[in-house]
C-alpha atoms as a PDB file:
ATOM      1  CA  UNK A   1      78.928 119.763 110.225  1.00  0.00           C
ATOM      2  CA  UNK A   2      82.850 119.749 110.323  1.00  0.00           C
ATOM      3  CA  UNK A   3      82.473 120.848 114.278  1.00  0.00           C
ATOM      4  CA  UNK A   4      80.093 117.783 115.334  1.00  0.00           C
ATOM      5  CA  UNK A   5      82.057 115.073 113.466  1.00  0.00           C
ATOM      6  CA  UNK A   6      85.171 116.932 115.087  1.00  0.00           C
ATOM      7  CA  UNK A   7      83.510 116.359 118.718  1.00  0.00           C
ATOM      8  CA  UNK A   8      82.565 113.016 117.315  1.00  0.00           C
ATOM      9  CA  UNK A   9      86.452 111.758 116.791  1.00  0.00           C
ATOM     10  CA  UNK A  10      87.138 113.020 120.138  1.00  0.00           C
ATOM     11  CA  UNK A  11      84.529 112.323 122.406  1.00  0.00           C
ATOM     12  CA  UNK A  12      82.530 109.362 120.404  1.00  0.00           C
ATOM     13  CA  UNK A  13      78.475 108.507 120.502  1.00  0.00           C
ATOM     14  CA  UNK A  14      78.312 107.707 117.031  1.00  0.00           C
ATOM     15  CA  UNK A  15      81.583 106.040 115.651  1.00  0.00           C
ATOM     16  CA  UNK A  16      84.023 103.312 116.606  1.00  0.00           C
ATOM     17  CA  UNK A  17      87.295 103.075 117.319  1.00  0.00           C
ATOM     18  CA  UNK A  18      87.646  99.237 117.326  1.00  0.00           C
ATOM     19  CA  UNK A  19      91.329  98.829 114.976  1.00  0.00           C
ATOM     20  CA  UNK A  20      89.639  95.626 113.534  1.00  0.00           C
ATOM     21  CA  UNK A  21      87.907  96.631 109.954  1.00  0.00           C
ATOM     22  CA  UNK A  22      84.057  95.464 108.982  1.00  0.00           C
ATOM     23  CA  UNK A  23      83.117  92.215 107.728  1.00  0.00           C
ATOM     24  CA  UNK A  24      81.640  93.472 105.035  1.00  0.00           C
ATOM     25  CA  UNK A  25      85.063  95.108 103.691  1.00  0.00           C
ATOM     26  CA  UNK A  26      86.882  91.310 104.564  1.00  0.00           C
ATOM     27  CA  UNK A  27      84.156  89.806 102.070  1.00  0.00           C
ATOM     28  CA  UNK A  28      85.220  92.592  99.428  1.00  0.00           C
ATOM     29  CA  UNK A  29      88.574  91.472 100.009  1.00  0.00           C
ATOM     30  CA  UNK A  30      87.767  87.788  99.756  1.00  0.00           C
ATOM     31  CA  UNK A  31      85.663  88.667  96.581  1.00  0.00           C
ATOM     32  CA  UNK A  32      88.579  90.603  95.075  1.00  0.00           C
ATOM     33  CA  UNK A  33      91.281  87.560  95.656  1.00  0.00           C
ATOM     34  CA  UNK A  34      89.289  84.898  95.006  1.00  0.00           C
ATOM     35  CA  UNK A  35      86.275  85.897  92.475  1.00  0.00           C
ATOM     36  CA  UNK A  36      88.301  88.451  90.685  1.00  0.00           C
ATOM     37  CA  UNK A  37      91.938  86.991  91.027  1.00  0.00           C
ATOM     38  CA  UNK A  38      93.429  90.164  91.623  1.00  0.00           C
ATOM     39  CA  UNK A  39      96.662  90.014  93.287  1.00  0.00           C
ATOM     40  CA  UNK A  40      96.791  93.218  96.174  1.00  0.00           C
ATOM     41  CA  UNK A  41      99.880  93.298  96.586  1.00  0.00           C
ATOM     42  CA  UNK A  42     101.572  96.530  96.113  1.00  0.00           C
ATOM     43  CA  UNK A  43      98.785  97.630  94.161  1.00  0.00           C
ATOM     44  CA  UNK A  44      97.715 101.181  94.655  1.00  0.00           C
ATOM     45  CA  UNK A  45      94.642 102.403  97.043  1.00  0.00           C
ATOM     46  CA  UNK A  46      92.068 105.190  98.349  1.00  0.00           C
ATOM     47  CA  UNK A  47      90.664 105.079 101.144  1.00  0.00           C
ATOM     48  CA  UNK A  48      87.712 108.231 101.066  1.00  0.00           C
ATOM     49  CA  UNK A  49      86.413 109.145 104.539  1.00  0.00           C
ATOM     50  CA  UNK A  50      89.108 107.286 105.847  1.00  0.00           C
ATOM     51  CA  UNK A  51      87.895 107.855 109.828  1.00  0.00           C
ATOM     52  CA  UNK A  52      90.820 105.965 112.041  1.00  0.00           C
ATOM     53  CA  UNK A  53      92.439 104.510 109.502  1.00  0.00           C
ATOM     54  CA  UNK A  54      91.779 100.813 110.020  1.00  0.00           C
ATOM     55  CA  UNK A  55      90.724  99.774 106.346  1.00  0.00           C
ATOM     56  CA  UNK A  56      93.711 101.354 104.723  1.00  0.00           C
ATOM     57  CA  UNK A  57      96.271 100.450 107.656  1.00  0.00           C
ATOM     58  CA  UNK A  58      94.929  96.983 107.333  1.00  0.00           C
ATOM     59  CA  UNK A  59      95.470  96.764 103.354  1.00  0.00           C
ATOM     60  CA  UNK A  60      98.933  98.642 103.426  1.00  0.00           C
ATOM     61  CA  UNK A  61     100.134  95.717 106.021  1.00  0.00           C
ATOM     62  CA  UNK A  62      98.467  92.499 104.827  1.00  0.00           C
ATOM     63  CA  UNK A  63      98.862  93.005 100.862  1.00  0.00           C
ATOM     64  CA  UNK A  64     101.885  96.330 101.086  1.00  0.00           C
ATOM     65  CA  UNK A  65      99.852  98.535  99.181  1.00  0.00           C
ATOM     66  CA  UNK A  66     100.366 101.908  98.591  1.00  0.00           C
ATOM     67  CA  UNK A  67      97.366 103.980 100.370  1.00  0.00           C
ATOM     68  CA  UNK A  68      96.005 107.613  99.998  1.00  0.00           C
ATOM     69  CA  UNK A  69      93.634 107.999 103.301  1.00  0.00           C
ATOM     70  CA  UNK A  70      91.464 110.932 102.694  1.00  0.00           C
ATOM     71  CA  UNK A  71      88.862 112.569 105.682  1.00  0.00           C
ATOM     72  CA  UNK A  72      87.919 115.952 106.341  1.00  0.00           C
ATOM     73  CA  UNK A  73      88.090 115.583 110.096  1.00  0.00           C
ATOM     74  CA  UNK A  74      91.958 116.734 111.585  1.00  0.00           C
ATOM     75  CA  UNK A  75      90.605 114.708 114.671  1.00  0.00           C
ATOM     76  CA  UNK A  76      90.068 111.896 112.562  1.00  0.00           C
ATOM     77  CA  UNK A  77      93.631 111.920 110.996  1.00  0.00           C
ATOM     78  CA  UNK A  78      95.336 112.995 114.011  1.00  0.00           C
ATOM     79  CA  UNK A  79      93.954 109.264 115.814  1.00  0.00           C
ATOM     80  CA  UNK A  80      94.428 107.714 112.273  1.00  0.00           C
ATOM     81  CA  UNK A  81      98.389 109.243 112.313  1.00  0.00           C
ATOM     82  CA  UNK A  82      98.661 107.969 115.913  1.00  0.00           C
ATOM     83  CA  UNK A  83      96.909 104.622 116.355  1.00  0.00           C
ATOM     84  CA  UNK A  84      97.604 103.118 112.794  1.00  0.00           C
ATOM     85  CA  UNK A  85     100.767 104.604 111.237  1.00  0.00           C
ATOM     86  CA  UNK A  86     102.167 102.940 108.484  1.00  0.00           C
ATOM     87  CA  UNK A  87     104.840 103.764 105.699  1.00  0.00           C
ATOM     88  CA  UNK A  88     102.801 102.887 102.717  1.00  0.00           C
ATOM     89  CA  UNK A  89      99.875 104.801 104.054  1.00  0.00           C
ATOM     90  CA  UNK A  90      99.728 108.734 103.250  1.00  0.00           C
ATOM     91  CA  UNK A  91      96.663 110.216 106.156  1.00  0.00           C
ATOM     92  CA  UNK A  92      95.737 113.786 104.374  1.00  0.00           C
ATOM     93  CA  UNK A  93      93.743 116.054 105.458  1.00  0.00           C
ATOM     94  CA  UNK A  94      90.656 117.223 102.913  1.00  0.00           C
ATOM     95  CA  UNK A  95      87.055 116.588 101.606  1.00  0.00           C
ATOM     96  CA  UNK A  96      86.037 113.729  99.155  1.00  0.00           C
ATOM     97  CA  UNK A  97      83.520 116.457  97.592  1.00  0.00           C
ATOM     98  CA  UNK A  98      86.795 117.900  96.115  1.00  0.00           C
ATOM     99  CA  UNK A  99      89.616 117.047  94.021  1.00  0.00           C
ATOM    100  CA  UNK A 100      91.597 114.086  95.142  1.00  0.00           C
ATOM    101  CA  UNK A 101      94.990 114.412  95.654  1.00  0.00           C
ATOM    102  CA  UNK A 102      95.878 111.667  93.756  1.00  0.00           C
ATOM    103  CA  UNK A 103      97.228 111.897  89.844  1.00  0.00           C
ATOM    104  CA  UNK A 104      94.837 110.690  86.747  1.00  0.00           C
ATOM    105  CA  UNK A 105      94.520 106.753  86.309  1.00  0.00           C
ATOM    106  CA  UNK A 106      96.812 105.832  89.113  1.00  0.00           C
ATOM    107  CA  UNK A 107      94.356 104.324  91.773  1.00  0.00           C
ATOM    108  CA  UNK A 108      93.639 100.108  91.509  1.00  0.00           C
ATOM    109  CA  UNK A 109      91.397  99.511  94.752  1.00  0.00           C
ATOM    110  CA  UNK A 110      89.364 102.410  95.853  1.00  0.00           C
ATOM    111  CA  UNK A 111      87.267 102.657  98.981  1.00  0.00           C
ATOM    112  CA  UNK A 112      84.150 104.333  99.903  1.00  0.00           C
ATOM    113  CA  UNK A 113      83.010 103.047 103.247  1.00  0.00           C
ATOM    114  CA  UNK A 114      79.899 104.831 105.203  1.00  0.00           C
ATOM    115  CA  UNK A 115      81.551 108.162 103.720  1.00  0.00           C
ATOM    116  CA  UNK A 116      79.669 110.003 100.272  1.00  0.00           C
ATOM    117  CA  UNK A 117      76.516 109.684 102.147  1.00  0.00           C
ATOM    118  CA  UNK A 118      77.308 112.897 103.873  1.00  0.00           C
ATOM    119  CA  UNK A 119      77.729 114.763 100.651  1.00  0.00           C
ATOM    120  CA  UNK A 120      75.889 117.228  99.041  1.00  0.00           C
ATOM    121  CA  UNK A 121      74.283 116.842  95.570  1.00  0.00           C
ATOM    122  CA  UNK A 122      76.568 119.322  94.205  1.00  0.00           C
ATOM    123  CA  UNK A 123      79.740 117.223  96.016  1.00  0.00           C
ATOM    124  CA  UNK A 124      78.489 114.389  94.822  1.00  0.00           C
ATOM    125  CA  UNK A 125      78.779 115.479  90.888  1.00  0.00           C
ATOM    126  CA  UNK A 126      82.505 116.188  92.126  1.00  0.00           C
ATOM    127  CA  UNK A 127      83.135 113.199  93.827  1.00  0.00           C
ATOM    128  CA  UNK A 128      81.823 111.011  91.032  1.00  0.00           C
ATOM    129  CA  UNK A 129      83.743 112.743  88.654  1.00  0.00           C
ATOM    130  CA  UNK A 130      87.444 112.490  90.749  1.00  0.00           C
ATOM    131  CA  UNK A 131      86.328 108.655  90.981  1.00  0.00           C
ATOM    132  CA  UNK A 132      86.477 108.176  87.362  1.00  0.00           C
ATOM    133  CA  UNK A 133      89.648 110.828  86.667  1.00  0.00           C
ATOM    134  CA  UNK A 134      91.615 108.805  89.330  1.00  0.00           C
ATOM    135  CA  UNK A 135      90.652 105.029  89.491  1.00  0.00           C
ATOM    136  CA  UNK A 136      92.550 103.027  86.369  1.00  0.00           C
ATOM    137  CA  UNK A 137      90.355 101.353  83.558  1.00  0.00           C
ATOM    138  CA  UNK A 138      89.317  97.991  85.146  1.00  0.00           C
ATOM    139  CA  UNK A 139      89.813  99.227  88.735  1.00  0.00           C
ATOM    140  CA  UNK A 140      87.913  98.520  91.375  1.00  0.00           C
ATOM    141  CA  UNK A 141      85.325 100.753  94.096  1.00  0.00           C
ATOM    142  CA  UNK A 142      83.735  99.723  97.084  1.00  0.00           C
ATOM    143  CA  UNK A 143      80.822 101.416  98.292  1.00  0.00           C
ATOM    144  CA  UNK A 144      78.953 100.631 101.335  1.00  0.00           C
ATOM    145  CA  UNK A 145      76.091 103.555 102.237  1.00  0.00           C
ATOM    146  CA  UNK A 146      72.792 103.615 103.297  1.00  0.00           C
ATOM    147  CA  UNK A 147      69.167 101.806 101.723  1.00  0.00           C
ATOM    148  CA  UNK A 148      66.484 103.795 101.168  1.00  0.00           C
ATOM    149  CA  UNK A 149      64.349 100.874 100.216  1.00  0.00           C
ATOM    150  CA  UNK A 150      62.820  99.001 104.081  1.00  0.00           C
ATOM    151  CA  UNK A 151      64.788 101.571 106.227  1.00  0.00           C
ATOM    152  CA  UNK A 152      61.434 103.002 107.867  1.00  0.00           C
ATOM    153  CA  UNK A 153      64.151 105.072 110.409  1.00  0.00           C
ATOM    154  CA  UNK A 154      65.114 106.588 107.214  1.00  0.00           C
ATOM    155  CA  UNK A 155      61.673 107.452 105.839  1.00  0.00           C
ATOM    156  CA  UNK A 156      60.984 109.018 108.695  1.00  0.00           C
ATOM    157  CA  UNK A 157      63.634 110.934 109.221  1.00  0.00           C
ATOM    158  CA  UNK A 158      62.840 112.507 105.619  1.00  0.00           C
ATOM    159  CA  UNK A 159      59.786 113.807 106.948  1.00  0.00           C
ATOM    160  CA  UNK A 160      60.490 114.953 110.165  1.00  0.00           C
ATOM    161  CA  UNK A 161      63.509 116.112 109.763  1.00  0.00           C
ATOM    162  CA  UNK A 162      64.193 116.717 106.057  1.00  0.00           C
ATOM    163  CA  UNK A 163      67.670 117.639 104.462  1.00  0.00           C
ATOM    164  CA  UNK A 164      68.871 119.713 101.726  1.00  0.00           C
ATOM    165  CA  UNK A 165      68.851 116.922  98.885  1.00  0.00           C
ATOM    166  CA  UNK A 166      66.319 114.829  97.715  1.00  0.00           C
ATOM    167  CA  UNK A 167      65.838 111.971 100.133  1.00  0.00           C
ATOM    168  CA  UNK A 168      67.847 113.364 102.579  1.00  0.00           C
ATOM    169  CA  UNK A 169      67.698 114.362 106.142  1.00  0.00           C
ATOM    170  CA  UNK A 170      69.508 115.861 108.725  1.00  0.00           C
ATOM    171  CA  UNK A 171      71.305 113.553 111.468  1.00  0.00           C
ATOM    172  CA  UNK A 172      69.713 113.980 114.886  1.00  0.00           C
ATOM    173  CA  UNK A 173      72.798 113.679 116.832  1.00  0.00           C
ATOM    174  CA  UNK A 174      75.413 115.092 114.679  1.00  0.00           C
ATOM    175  CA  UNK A 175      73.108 117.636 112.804  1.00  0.00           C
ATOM    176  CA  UNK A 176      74.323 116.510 109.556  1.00  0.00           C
ATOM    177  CA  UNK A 177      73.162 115.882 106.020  1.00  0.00           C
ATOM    178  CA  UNK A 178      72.796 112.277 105.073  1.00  0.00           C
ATOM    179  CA  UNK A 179      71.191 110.664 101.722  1.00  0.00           C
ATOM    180  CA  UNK A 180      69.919 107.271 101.604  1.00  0.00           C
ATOM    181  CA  UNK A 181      69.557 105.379  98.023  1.00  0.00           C
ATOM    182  CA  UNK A 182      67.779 102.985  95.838  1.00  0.00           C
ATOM    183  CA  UNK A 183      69.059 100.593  93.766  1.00  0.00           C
ATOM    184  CA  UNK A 184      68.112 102.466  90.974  1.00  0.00           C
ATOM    185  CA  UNK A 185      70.318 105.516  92.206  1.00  0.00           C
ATOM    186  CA  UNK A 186      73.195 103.359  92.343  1.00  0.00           C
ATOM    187  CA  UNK A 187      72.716 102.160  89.124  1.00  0.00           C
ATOM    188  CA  UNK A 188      72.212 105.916  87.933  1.00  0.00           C
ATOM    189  CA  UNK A 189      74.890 107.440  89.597  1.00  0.00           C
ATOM    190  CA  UNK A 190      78.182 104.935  89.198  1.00  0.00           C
ATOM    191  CA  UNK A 191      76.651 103.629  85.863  1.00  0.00           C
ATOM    192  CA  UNK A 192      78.065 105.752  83.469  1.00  0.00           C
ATOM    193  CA  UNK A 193      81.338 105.085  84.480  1.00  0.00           C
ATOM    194  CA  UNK A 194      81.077 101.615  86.818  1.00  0.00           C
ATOM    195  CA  UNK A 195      79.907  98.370  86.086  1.00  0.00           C
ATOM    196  CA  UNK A 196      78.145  96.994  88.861  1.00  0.00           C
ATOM    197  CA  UNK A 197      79.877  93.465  89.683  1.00  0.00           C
ATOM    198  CA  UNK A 198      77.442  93.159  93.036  1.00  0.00           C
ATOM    199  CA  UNK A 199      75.197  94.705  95.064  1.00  0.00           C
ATOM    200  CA  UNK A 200      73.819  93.607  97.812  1.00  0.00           C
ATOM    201  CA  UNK A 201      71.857  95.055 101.023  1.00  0.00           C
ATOM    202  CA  UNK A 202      72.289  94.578 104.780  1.00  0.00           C
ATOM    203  CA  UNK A 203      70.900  95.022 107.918  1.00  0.00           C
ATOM    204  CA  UNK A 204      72.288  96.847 110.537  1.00  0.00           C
ATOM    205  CA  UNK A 205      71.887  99.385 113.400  1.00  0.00           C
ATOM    206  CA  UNK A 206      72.755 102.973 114.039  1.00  0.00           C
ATOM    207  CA  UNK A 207      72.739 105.031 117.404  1.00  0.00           C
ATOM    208  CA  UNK A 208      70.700 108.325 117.847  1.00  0.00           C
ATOM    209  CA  UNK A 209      71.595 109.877 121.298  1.00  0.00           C
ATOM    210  CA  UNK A 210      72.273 106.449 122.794  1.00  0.00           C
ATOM    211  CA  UNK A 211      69.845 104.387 121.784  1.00  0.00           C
ATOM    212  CA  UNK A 212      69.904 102.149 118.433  1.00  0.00           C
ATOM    213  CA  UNK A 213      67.845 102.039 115.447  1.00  0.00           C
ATOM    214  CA  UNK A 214      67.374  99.381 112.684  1.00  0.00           C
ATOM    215  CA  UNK A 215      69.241 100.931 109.232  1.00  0.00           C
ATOM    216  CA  UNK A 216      69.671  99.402 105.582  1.00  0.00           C
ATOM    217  CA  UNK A 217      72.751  99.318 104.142  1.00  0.00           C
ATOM    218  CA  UNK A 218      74.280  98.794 100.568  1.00  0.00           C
ATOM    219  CA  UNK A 219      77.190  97.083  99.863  1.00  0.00           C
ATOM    220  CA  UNK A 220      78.180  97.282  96.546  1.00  0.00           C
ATOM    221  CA  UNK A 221      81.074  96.264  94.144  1.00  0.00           C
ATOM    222  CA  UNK A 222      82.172  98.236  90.608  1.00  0.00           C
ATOM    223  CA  UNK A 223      84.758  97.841  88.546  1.00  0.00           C
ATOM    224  CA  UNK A 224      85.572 101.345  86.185  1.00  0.00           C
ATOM    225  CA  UNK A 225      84.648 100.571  82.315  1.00  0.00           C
END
């Protein structure tokens, strides 16, 4: 997997390399601010899966806070190093399936954007666990993944080209694991240490080998009981 996604950061099909972040992280933002009247500003961040860099460059220099950028790709922190430096942003080098490098209780604003998808079931029990070790007591998570529920690419993928992990399959182009979910998995999984603040789904489109298929997305809010 770690070659592909490699190949991926240096030659991309798949990803993108546009510097401006999603709309959907802007309306966590937004929510955050506005809805939760939290103040960012030198608050302390994660960024998990952190790809180029663009959501944790962007908080670092709007609101000056302090980010940990986490991916398991050098290719990916190499670009991130080079095309979105920033003092208050640390790029490292590692897997969110393993311990964070980050100390207990310290994180305010974490982010999980397109990333824990790609983990295994038994990364995932590690993953969950580091999220409530490291993210404060009222501290927030955002999670955007994939739907299960009305993503027909997705249920067929399962059975044509089924992965490891329940409801998962292996990505035609990069030949990697992903997991969709339900609502009810997101309620099962982050429950016991999250309260779900919102969850909503989205539709959007993905490319296999160049040509683009209809996906469902989650974008969800928690904030750590």
């Amino acid at each position: 997997m770690s070659h592909s996604w490699e190949r991926e950061y240096t030659n991309p099909t798949f990803i993108s390399k546009d510097p401006k972040p999603k709309e959907d992280f802007f309306k966590f933002v937004d929510w955050l601010r506005k809805k939760e009247k939290v103040s960012l500003e030198g608050l302390h961040g994660l960024d998990l899966g952190c790809g180029t860099g663009r959501h944790a460059f962007h908080l670092a220099d709007r609101f000056d806070m302090k980010m940990c950028a986490i991916d398991f790709s050098k290719n990916a922190i190499s670009f991130a190093q080079a095309h979105a430096p920033h003092e208050h942003v640390a790029y490292c080098v590692g897997s969110i399936g393993d311990t964070f490098p980050v100390v207990n209780d310290s994180i305010d604003v974490a982010l999980d954007i397109m990333s824990s998808f790609a983990l295994s079931s038994k990364e995932r029990l590690v993953y969950l666990g580091e999220l409530a070790r490291t993210i404060k007591k009222g501290g927030y998570l955002y999670l955007r993944t994939l739907a299960r529920e009305g993503d027909d690419n997705a249920k067929f993928l399962i059975k044509n080209n089924p992965g490891p992990d329940e409801n998962s399959y292996i990505h035609p182009t990069l030949g990697s694991p992903e997991t969709v979910f339900s609502k009810g998995d997101m309620e099962r999984l982050y429950g016991s240490y999250f309260e779900i603040k919102h969850i909503s789904k989205k539709t959007g489109y993905q490319k296999f080998s160049g040509q683009s298929y209809k996906r469902q997305y989650w974008n969800v809010y928690l904030q750590k009981k």
